[in-house]
C-alpha atoms as a PDB file:
ATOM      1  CA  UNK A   1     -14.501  19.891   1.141  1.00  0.00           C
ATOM      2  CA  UNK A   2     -14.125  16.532  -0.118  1.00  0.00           C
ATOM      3  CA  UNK A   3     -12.254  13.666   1.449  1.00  0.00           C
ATOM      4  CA  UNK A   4     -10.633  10.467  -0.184  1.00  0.00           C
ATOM      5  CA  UNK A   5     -11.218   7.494   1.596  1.00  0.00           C
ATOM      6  CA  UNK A   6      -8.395   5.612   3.692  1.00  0.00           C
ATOM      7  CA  UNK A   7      -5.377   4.480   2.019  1.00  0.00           C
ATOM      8  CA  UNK A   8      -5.072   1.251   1.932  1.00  0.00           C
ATOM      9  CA  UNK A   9      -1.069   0.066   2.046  1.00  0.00           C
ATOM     10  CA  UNK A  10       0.753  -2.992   1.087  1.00  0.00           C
ATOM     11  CA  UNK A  11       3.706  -2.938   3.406  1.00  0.00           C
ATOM     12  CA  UNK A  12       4.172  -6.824   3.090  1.00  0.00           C
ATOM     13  CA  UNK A  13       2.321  -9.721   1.634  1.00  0.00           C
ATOM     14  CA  UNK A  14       0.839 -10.538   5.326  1.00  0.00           C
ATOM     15  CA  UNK A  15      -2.316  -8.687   6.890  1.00  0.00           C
ATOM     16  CA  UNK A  16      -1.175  -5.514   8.388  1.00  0.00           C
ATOM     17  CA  UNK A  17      -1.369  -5.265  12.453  1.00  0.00           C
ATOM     18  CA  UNK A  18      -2.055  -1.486  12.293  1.00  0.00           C
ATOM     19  CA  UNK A  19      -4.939  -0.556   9.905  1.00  0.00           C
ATOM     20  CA  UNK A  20      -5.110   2.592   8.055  1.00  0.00           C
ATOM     21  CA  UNK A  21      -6.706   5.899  10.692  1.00  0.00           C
ATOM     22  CA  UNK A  22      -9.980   6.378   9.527  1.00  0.00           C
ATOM     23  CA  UNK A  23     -10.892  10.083   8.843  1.00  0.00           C
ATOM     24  CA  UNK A  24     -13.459  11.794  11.258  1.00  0.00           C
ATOM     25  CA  UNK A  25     -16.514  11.447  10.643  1.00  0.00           C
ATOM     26  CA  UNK A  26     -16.451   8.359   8.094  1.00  0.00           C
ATOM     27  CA  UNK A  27     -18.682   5.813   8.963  1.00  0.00           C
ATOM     28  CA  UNK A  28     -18.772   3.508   6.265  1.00  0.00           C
ATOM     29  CA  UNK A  29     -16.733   0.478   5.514  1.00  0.00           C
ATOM     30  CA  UNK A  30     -12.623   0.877   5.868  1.00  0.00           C
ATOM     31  CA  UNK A  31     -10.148  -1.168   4.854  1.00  0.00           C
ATOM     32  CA  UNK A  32      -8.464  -2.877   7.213  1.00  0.00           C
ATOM     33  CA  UNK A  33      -5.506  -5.125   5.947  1.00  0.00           C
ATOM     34  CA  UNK A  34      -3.932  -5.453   2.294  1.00  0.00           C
ATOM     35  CA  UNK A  35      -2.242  -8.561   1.134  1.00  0.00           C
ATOM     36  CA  UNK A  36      -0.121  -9.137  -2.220  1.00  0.00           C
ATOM     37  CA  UNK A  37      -0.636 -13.080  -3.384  1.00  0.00           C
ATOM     38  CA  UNK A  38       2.562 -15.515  -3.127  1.00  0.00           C
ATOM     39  CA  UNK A  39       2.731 -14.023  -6.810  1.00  0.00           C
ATOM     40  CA  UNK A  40       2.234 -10.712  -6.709  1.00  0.00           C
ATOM     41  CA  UNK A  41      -0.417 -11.135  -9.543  1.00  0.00           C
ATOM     42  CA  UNK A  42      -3.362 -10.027  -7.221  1.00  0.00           C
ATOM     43  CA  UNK A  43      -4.369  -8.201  -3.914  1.00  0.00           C
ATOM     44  CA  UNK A  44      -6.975  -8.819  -1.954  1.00  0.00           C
ATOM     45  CA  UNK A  45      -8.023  -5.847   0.405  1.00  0.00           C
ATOM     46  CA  UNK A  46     -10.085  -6.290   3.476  1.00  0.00           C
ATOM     47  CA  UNK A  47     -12.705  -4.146   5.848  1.00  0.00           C
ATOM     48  CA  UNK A  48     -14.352  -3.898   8.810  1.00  0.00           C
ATOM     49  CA  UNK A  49     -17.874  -4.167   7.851  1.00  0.00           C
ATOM     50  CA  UNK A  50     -19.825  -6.230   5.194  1.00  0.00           C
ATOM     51  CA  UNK A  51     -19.961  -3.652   2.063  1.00  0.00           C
ATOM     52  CA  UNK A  52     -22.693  -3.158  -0.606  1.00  0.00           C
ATOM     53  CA  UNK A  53     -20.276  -4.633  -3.283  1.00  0.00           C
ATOM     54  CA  UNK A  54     -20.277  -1.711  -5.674  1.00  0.00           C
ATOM     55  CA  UNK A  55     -19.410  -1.385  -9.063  1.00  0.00           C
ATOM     56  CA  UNK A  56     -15.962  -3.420  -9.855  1.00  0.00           C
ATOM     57  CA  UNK A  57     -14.279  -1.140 -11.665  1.00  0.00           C
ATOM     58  CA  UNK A  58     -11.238  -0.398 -10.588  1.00  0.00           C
ATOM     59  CA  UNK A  59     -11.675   3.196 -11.791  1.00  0.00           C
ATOM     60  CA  UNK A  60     -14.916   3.437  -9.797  1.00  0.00           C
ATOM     61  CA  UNK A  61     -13.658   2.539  -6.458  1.00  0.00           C
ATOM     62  CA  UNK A  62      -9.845   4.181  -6.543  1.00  0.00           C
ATOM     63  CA  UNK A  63      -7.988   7.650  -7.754  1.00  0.00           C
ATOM     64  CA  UNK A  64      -6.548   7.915 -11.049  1.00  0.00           C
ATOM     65  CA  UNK A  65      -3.000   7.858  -9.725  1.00  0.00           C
ATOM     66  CA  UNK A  66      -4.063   4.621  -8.227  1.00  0.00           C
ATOM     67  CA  UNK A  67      -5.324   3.129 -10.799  1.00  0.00           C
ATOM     68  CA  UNK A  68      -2.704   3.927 -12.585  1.00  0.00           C
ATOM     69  CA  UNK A  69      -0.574   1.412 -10.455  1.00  0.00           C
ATOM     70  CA  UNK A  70      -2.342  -1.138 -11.413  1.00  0.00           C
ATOM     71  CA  UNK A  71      -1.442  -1.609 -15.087  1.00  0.00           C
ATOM     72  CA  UNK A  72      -3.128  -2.613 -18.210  1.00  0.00           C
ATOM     73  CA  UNK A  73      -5.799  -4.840 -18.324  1.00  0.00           C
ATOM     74  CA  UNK A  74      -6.504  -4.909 -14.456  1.00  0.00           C
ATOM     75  CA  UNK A  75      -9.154  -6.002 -12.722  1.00  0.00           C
ATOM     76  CA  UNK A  76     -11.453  -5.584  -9.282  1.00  0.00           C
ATOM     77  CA  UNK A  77     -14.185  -8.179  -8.103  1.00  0.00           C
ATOM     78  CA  UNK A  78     -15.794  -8.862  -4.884  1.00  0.00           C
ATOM     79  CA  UNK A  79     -14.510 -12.172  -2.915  1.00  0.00           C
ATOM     80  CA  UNK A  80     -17.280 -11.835  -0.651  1.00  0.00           C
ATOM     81  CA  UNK A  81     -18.724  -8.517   1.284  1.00  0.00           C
ATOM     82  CA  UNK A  82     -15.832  -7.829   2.793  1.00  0.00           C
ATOM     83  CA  UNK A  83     -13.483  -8.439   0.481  1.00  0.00           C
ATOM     84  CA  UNK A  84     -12.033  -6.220  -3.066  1.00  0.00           C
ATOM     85  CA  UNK A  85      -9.720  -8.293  -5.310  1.00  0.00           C
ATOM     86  CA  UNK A  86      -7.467  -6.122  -7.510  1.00  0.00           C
ATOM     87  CA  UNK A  87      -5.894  -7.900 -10.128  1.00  0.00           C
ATOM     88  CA  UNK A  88      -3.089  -6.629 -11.360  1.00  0.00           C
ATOM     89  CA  UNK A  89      -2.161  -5.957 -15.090  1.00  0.00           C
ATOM     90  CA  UNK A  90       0.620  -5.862 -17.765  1.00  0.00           C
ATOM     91  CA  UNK A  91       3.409  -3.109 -16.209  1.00  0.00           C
ATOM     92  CA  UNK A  92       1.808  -2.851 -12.698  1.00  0.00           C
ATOM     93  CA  UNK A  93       3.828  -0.371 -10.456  1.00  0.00           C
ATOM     94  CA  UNK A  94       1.876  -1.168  -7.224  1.00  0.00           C
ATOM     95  CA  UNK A  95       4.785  -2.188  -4.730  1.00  0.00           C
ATOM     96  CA  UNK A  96       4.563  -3.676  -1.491  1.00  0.00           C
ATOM     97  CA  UNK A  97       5.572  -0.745   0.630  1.00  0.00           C
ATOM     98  CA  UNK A  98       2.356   1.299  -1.783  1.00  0.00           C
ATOM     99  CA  UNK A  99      -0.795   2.211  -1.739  1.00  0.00           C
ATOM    100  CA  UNK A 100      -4.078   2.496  -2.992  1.00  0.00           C
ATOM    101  CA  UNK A 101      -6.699   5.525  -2.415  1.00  0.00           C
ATOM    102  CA  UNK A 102     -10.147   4.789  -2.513  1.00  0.00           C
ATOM    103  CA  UNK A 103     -12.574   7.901  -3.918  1.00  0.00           C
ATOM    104  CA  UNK A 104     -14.884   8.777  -1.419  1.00  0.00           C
ATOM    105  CA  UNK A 105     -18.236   7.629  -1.030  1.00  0.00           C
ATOM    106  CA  UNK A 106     -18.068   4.611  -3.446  1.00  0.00           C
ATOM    107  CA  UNK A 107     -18.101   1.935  -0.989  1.00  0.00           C
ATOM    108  CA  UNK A 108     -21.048   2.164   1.455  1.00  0.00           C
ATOM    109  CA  UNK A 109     -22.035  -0.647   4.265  1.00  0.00           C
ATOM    110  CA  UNK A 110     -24.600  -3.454   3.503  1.00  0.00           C
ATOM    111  CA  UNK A 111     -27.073  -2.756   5.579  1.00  0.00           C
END
């Protein structure tokens, strides 16, 4: 059967102390912390590992009731290889205390 990947939650806007338990057997990247920005326009979502930086789009990388959080006219881009920017869109219902589900498999390691 086929796992999603770790949720990754926003319980404040400061890096989480406890990451996300990683399913058996997954060895690819995880994500490790997710922050809101001072405005809540954006949230940047960090791993473990350098990533291969695949496709932005949002719809790529997370579930459809995920993406659905996000709003209209949202946006994902790499900050570097360990870090996903989501930013958010017109009627966003992502909340601090959320999540986000990454589809399996999308996000391998860089190396």
């Amino acid at each position: 059967p086929t796992t999603e990947s770790p949720t990754t939650a926003f319980p404040t806007t400061a890096p989480t102390t406890a990451p996300t338990k990683m399913p058996s057997g997954f060895a690819g990247p995880v994500p490790t912390s997710g922050q809101f920005s001072a405005s809540y326009q954006t949230a940047k979502i960090k791993f473990n590992m350098a990533t291969s930086q695949p496709a932005v789009s949002c719809a790529v990388l997370f579930t459809d009731s995920s993406v659905a959080s996000l709003g209209s006219n949202h946006r994902c881009y790499w900050e570097d290889a360990y870090t996903l920017v989501v930013v958010l869109g017109a009627g966003f219902t992502l909340v601090p205390s959320g999540s986000l589900t990454l589809k399996a498999s999308t996000i391998a390691s860089a190396n």
